[in-house]
N, C-alpha and C. Protein backbone atom coordinates (compact mmCIF):
# COMPACT_ATOMS: atom_id res chain seq x y z
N UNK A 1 -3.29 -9.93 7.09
CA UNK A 1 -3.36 -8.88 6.10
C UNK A 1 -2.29 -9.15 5.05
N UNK A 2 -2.61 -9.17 3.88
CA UNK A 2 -1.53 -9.61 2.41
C UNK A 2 -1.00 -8.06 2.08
N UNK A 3 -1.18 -7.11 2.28
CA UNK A 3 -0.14 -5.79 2.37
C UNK A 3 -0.16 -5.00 3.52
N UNK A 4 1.19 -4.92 3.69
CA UNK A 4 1.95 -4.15 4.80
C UNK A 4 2.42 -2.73 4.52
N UNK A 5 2.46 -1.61 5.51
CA UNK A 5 3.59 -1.53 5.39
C UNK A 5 5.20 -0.93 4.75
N UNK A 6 5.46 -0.25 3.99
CA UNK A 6 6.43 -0.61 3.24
C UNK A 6 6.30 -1.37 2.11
N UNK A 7 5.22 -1.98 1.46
CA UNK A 7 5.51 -2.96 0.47
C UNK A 7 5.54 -1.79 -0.74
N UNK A 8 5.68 -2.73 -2.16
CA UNK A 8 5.27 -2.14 -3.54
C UNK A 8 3.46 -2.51 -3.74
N UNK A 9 3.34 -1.42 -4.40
CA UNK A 9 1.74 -2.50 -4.65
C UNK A 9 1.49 -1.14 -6.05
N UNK A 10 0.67 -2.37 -6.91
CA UNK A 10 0.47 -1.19 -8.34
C UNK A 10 -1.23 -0.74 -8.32
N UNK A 11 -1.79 0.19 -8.60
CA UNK A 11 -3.08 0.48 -8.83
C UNK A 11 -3.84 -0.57 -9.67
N UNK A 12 -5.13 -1.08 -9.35
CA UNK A 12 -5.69 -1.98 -10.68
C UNK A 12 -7.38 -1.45 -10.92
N UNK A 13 -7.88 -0.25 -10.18
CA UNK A 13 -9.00 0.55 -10.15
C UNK A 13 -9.04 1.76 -9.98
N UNK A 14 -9.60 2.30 -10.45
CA UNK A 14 -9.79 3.95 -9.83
C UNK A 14 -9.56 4.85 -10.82
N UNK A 15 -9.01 6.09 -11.01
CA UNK A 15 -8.31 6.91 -11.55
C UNK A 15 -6.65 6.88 -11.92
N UNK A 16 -6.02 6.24 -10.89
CA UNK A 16 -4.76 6.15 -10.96
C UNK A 16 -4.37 4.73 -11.68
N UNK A 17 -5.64 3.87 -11.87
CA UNK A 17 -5.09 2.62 -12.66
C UNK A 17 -3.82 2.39 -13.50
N UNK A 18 -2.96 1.27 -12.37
CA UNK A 18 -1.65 1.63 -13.51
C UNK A 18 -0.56 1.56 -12.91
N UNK A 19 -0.60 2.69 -11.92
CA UNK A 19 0.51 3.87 -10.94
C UNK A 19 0.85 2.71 -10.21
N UNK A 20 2.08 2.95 -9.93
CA UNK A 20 2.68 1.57 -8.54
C UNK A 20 3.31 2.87 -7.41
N UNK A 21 3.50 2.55 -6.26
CA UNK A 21 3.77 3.27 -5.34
C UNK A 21 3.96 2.32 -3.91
N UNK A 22 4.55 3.35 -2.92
CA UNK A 22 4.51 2.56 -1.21
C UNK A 22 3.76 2.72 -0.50
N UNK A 23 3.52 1.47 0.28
CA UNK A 23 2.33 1.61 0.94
C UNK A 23 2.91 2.58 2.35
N UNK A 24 2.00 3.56 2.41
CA UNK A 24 2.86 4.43 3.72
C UNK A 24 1.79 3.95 4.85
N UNK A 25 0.65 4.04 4.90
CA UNK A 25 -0.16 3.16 6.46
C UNK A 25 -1.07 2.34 5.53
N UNK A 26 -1.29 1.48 6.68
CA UNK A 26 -2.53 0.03 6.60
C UNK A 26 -3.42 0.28 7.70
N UNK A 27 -4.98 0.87 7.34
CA UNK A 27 -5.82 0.62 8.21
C UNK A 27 -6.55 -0.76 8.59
N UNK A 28 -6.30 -1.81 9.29
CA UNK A 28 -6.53 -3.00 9.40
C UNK A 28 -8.32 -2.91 9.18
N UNK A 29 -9.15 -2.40 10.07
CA UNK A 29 -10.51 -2.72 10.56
C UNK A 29 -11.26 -2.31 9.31
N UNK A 30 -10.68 -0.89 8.58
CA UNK A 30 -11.47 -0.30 7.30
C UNK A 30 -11.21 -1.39 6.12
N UNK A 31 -10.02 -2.24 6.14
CA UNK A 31 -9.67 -2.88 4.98
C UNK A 31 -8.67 -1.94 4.23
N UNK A 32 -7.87 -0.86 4.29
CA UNK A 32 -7.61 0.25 3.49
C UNK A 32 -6.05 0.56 3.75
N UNK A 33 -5.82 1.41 2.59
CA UNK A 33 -4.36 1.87 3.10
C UNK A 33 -4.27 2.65 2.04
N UNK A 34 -2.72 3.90 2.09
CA UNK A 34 -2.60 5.03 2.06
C UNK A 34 -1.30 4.46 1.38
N UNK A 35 -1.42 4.86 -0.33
CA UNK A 35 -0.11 4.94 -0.99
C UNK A 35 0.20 5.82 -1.35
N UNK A 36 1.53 6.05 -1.07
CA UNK A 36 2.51 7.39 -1.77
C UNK A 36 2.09 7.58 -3.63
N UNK A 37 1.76 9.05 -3.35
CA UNK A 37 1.37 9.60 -4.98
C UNK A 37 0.36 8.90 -5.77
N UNK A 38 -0.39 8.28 -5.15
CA UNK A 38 -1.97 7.70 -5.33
C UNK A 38 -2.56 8.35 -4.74
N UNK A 39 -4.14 8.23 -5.40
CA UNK A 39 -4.99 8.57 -5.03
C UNK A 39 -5.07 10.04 -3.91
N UNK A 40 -4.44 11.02 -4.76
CA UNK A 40 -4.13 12.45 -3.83
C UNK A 40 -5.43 13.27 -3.98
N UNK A 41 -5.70 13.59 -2.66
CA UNK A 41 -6.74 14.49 -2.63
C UNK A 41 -6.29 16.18 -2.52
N UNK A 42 -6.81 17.39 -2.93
CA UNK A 42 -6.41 18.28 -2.18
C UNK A 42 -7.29 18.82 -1.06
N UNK A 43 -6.85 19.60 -0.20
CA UNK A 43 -7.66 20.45 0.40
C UNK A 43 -6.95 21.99 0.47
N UNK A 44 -8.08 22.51 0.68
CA UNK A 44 -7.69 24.14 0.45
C UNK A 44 -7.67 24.66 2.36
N UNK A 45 -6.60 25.41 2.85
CA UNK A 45 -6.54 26.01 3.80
C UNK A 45 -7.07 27.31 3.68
N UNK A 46 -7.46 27.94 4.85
CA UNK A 46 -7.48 29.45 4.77
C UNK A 46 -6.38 30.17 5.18
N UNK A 47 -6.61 31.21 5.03
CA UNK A 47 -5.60 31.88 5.39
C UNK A 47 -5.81 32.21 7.41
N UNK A 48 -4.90 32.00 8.14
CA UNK A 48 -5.33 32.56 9.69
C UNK A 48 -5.30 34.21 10.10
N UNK A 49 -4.34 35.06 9.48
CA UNK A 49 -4.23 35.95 9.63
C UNK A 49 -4.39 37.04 8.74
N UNK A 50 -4.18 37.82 8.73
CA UNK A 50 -4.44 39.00 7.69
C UNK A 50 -3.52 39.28 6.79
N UNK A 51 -3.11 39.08 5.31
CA UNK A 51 -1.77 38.97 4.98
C UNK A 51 -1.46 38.23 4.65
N UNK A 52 -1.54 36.70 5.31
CA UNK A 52 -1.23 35.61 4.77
C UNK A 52 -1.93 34.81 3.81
N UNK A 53 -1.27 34.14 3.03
CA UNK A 53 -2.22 33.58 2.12
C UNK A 53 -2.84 32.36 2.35
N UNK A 54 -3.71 31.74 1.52
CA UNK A 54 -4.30 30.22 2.26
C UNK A 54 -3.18 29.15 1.62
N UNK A 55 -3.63 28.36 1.19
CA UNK A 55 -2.55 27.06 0.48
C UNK A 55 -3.32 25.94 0.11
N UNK A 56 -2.97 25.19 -0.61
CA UNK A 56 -3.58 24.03 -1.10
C UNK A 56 -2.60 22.57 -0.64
N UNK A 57 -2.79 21.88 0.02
CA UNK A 57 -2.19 21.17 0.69
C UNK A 57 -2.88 19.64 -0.14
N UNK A 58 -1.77 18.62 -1.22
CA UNK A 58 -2.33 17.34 -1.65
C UNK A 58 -1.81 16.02 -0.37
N UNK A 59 -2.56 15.11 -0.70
CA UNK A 59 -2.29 13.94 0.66
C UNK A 59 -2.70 12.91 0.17
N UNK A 60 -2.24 11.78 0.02
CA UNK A 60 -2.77 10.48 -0.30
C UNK A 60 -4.09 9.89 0.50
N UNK A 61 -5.15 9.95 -0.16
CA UNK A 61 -6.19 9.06 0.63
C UNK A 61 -6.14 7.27 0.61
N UNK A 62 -6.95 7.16 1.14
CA UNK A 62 -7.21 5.65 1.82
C UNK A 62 -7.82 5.05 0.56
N UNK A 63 -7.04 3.98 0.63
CA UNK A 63 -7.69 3.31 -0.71
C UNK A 63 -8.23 1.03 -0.53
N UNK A 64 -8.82 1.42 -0.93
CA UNK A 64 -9.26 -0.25 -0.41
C UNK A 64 -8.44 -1.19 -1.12
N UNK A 65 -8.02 -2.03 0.10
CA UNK A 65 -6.99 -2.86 -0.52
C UNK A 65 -7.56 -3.73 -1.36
N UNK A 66 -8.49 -3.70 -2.17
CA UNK A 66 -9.02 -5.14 -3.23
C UNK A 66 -8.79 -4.09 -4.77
N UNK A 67 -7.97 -3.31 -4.71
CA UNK A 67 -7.87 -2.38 -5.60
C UNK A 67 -6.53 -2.18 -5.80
N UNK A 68 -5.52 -2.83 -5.09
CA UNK A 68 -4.48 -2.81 -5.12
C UNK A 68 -3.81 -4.25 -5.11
N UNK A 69 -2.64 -4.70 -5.85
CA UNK A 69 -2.33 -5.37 -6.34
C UNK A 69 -0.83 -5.09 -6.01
N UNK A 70 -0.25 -6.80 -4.78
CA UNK A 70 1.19 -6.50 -4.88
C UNK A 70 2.42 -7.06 -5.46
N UNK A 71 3.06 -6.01 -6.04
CA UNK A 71 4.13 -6.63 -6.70
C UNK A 71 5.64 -7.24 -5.97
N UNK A 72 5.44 -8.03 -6.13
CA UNK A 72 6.65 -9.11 -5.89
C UNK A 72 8.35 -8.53 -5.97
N UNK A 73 8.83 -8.65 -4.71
CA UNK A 73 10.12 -7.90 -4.58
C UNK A 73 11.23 -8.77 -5.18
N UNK A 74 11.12 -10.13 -5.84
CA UNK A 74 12.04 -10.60 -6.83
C UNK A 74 11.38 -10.95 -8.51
N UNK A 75 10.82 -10.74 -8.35
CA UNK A 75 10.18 -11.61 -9.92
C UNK A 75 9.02 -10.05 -10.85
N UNK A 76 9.03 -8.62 -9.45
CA UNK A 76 8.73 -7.55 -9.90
C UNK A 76 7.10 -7.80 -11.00
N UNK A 77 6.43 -8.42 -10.51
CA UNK A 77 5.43 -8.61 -11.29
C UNK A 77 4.14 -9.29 -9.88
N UNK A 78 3.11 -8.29 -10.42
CA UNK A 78 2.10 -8.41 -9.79
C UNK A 78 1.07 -9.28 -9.15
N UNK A 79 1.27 -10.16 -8.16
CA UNK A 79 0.87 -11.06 -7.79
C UNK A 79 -0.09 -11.60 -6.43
N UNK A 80 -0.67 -12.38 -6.35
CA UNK A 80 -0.94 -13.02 -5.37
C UNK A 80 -0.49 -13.64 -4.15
N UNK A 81 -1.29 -13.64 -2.97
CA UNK A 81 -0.29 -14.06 -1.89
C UNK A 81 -0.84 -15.20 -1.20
N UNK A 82 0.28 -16.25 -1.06
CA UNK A 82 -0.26 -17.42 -0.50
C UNK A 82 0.99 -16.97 1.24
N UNK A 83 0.58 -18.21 1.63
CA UNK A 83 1.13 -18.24 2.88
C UNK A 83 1.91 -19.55 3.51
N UNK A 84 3.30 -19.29 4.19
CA UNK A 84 4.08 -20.54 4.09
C UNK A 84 4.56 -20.33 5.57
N UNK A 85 4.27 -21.80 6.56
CA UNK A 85 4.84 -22.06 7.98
C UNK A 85 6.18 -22.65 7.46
N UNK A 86 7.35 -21.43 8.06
CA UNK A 86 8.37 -22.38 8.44
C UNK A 86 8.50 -22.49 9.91
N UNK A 87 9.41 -23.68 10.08
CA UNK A 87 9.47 -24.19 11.89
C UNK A 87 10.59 -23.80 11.93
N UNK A 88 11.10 -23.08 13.08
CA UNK A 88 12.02 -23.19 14.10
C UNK A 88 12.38 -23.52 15.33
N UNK A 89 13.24 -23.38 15.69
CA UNK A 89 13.41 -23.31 17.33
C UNK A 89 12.83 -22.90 18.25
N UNK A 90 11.89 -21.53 17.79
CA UNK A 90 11.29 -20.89 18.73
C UNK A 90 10.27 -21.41 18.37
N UNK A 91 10.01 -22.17 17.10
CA UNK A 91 7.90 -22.66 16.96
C UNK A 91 7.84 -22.19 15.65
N UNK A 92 6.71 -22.32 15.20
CA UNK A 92 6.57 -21.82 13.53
C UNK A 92 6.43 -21.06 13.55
N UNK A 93 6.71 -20.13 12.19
CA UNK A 93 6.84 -18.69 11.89
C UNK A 93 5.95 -18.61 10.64
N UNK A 94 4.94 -17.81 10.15
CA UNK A 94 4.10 -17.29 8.88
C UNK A 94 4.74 -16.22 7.99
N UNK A 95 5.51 -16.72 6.69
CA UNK A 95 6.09 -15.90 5.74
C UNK A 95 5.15 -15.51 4.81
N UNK A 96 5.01 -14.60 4.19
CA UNK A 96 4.11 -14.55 2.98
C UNK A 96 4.98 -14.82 1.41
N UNK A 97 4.32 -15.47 0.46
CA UNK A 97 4.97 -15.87 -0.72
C UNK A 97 4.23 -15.38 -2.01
N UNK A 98 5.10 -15.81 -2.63
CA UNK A 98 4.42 -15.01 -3.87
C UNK A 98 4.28 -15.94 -4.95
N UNK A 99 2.27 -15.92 -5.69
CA UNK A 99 1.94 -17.32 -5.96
C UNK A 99 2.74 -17.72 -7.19
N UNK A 100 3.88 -16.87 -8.19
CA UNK A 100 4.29 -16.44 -9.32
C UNK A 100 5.46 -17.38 -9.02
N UNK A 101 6.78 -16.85 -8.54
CA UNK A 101 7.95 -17.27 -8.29
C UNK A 101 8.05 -18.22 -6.97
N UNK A 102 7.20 -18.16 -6.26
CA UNK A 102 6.96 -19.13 -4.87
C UNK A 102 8.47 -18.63 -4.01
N UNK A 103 8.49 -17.08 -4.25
CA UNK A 103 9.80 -16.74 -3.51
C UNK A 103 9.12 -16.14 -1.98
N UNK A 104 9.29 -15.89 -0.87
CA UNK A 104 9.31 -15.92 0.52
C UNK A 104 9.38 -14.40 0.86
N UNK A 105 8.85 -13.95 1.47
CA UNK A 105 9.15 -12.15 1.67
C UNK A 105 8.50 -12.13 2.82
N UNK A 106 9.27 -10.92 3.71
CA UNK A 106 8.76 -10.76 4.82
C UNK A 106 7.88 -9.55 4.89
């Protein structure tokens, strides 16, 4: 999967085209994930009791990751992700890179 997580990633479809935000979950199997202050849906509660009022509660929906675009934590510009084995001691390890600056991020 090329976003995690925690990453940056900017909008490049939808309504929010544009908006950059964090990725707060990654649904692996849907393809999808859930960025902070994107793509907010509301829903309306009722009220449970007598007296109380209902509420409108906003939440980031699931958004398909071919719609999102991540930006690069040194070079801050929107990019592509290739993939780089380094070897160690324990065996090789898979970093992801960025196809722009060819800088290394975990």
């Amino acid at each position: 999967m090329k976003i995690k997580k925690g990453d940056k990633v900017k909008m490049l479809a939808g309504k929010d085209k544009g908006k950059t935000g964090k990725v707060l979950q990654v649904v692996r199997e849907e393809k999808k994930a859930s960025v902070e202050g994107l793509n907010l849906l509301i829903k309306h509660l009722r009220p449970r009791r007598e007296g109380e009022q209902g509420q409108r509660i906003e939440f980031p929906a699931l958004v398909n990751i071919s719609n999102l675009g991540l930006i690069c934590p040194k070079c801050n510009k929107v990019t592509r992700v290739s993939y780089k084995l380094v070897k160690s001691e324990s065996g090789e390890k898979k970093y992801r890179q960025c196809k722009k600056c060819e800088e290394t991020f975990v």
